[in-house]
N, C-alpha and C. Protein backbone atom coordinates (compact mmCIF):
# COMPACT_ATOMS: atom_id res chain seq x y z
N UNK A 1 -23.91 74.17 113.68
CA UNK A 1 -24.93 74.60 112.75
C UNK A 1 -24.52 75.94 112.15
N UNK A 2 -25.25 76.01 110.92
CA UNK A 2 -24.35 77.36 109.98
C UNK A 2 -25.37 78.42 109.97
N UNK A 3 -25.10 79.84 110.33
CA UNK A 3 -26.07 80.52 109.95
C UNK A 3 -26.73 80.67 108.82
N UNK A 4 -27.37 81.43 109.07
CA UNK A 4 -28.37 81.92 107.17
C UNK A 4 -27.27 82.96 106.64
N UNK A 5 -26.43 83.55 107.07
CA UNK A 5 -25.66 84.38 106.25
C UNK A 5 -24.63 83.50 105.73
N UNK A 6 -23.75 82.12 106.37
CA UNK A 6 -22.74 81.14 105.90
C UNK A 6 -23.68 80.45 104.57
N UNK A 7 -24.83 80.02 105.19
CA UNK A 7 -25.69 79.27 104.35
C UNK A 7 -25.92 80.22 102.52
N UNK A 8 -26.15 81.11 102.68
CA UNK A 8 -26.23 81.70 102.06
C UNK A 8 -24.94 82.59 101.01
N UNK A 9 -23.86 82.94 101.76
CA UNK A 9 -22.78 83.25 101.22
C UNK A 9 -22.63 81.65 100.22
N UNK A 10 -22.14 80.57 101.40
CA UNK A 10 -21.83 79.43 100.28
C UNK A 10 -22.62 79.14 98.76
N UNK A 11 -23.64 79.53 99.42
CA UNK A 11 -24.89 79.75 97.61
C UNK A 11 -24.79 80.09 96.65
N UNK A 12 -24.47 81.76 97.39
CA UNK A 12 -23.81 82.94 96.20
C UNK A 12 -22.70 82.12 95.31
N UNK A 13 -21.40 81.60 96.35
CA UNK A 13 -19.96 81.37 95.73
C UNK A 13 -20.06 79.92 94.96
N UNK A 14 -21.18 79.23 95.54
CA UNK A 14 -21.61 78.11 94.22
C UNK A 14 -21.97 78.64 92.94
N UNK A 15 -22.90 78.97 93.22
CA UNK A 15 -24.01 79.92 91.85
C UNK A 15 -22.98 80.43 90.88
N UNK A 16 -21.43 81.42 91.86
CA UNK A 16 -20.67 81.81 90.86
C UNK A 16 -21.57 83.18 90.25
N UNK A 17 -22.25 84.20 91.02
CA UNK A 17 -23.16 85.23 90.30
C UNK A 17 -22.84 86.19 91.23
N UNK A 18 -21.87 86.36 92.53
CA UNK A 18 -21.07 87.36 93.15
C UNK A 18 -20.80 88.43 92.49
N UNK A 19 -20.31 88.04 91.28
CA UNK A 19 -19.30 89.12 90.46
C UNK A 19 -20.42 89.49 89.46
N UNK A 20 -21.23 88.78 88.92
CA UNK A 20 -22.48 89.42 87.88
C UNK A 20 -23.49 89.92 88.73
N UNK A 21 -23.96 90.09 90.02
CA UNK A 21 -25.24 90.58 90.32
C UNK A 21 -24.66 91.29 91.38
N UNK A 22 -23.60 91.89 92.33
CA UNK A 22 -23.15 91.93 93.06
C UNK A 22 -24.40 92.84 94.38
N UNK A 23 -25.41 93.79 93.73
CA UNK A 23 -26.42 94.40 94.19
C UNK A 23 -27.37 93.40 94.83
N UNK A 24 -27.40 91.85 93.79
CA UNK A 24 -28.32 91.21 95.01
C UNK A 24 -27.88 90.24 95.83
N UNK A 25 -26.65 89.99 95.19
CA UNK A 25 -25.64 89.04 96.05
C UNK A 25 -25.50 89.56 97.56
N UNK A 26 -25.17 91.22 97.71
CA UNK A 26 -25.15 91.98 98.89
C UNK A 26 -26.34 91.89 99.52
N UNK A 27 -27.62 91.80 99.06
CA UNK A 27 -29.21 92.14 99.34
C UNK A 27 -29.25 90.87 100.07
N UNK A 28 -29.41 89.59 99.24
CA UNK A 28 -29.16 88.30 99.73
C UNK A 28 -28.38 88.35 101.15
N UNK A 29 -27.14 88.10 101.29
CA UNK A 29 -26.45 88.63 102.76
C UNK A 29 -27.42 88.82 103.39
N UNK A 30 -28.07 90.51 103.40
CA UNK A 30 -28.46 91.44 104.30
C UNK A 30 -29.74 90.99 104.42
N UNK A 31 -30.48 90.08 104.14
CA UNK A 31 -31.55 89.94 104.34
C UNK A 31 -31.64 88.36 105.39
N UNK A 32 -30.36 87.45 104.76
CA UNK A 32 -30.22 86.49 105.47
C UNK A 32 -29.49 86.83 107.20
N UNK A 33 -28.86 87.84 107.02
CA UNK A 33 -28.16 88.22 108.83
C UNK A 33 -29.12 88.77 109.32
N UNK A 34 -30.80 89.56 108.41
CA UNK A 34 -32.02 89.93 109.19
C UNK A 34 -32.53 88.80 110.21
N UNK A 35 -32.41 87.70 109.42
CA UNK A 35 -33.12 86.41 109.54
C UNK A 35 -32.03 85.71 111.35
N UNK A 36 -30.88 86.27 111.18
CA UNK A 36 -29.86 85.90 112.39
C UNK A 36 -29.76 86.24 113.32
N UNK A 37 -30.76 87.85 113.29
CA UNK A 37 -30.95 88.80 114.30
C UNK A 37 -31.73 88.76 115.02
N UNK A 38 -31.93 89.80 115.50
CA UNK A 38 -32.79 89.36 116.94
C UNK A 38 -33.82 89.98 116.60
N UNK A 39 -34.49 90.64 115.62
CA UNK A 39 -35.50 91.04 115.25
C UNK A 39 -36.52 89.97 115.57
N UNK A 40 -37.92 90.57 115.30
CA UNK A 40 -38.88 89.66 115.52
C UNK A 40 -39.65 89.34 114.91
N UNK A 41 -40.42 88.59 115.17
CA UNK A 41 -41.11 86.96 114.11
C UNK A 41 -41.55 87.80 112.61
N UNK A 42 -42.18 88.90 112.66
CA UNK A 42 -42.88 89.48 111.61
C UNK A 42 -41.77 89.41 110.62
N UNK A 43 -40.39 90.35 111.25
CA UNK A 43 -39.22 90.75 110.60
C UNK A 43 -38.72 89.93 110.00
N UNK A 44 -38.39 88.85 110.61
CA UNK A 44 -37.21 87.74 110.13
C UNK A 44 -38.39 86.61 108.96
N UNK A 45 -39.93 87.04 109.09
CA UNK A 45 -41.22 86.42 108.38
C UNK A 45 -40.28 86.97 106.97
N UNK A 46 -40.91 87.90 106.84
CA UNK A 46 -40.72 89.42 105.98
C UNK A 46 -39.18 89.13 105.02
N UNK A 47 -38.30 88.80 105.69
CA UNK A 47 -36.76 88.82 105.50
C UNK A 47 -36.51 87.37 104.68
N UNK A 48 -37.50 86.54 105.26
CA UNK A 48 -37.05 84.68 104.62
C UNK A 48 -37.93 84.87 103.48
N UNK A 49 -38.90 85.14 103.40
CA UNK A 49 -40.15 85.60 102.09
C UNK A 49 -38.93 86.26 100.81
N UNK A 50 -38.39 87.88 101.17
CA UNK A 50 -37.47 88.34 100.20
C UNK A 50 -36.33 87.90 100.01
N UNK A 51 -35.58 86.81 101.17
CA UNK A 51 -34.00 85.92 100.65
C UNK A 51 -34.81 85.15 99.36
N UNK A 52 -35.59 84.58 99.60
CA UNK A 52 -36.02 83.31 98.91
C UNK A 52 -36.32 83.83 97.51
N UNK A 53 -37.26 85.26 97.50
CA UNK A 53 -37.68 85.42 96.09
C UNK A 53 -35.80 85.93 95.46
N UNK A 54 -35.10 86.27 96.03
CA UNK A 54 -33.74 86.95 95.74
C UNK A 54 -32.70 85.93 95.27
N UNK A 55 -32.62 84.65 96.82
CA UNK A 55 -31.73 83.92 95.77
C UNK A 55 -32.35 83.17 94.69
N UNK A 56 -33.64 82.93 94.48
CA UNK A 56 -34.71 82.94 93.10
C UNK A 56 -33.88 83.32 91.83
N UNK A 57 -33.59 84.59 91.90
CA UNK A 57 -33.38 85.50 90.86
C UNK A 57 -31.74 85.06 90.73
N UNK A 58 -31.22 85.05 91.43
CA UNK A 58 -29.83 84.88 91.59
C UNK A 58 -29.66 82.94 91.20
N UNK A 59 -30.44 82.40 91.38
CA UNK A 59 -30.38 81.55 90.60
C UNK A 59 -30.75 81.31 89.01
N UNK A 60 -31.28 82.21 88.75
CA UNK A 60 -31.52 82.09 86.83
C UNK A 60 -30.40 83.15 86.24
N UNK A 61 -29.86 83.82 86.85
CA UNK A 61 -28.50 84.58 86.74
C UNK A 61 -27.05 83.78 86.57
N UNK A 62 -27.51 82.44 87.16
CA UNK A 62 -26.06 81.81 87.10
C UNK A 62 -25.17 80.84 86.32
N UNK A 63 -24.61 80.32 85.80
CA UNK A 63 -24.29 80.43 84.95
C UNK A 63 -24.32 78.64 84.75
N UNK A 64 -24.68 78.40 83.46
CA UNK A 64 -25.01 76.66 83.10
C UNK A 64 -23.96 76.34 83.45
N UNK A 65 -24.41 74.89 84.03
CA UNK A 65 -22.90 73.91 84.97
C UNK A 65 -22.89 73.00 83.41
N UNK A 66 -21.40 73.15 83.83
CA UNK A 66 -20.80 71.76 82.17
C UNK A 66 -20.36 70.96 82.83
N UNK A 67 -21.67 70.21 83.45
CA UNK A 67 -20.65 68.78 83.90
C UNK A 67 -21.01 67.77 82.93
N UNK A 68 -19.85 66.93 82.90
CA UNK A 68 -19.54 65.61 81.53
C UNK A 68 -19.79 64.67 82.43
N UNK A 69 -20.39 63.52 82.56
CA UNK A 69 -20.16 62.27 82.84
C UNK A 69 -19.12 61.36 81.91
N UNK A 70 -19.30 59.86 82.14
CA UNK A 70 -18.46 58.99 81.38
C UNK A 70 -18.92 58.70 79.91
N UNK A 71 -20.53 59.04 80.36
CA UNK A 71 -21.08 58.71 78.52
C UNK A 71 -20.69 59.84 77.87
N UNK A 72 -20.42 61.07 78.29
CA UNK A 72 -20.71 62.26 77.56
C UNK A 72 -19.16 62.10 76.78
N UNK A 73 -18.17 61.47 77.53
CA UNK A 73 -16.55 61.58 77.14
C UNK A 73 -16.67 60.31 76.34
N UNK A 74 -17.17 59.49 75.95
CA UNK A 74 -17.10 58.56 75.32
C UNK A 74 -17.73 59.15 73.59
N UNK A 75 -19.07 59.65 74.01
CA UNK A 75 -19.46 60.01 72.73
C UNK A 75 -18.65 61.45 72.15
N UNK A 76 -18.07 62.22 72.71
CA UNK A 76 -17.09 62.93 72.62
C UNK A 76 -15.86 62.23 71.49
N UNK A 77 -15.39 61.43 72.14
CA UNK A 77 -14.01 60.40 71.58
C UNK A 77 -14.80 59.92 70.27
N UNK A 78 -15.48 59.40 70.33
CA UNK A 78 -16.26 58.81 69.22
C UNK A 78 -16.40 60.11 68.05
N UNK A 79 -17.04 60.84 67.96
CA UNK A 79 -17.66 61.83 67.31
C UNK A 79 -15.69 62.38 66.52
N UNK A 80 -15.03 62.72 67.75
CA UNK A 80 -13.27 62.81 67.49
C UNK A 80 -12.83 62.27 66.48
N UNK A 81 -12.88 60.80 66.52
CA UNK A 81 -12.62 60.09 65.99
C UNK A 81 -13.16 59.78 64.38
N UNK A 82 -14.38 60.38 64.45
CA UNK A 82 -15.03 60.57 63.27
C UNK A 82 -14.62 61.42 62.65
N UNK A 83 -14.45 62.37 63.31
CA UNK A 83 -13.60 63.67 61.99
C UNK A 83 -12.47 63.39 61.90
N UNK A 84 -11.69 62.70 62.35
CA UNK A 84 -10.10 62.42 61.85
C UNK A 84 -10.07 61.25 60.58
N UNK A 85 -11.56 60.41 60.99
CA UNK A 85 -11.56 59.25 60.10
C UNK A 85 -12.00 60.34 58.30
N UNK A 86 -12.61 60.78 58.77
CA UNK A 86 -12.83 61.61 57.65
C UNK A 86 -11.89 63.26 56.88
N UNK A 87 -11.07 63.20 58.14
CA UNK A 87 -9.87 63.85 57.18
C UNK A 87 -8.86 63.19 56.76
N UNK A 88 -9.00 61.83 56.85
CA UNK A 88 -7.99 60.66 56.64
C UNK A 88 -8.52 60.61 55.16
């Protein structure tokens, strides 16, 4: 089983927002190894409440995924194909 700080690092390095937010990327961390510690119930309460509103934020920070499926490359080729037909 993975901690909340693995769990959480892997997030950051998905998201890809390490290098643009790096202040809450670090915050994130430090709030998730609160959550690993031996602190108590209030603390680690307190700590999952501010990861959550944090990687929140760190998720509208990150950056649009360009994924293509098979339709998207088809109408792609097509559309291609249209401007060549028309500089022909």
């Amino acid at each position: 089983m993975s901690t909340n700080v693995e769990a959480t690092a892997a997030e950051i390095e998905q998201l890809r927002v390490g290098d643009n937010a790096p202040g809450l990327a670090q915050l994130a961390l430090t709030l998730a190894a609160t959550l690993d510690g031996k602190d108590g119930a209030t603390a680690k309460a307190n700590a999952g409440r501010e990861l959550r509103a944090v990687l929140e934020s760190l998720r509208k920070l990150a950056p649009v995924a360009t994924e293509t499926d098979r339709v998207d490359e088809l109408a792609k080729r097509r559309e291609d194909g249209r401007v060549r037909a028309r500089r022909a």
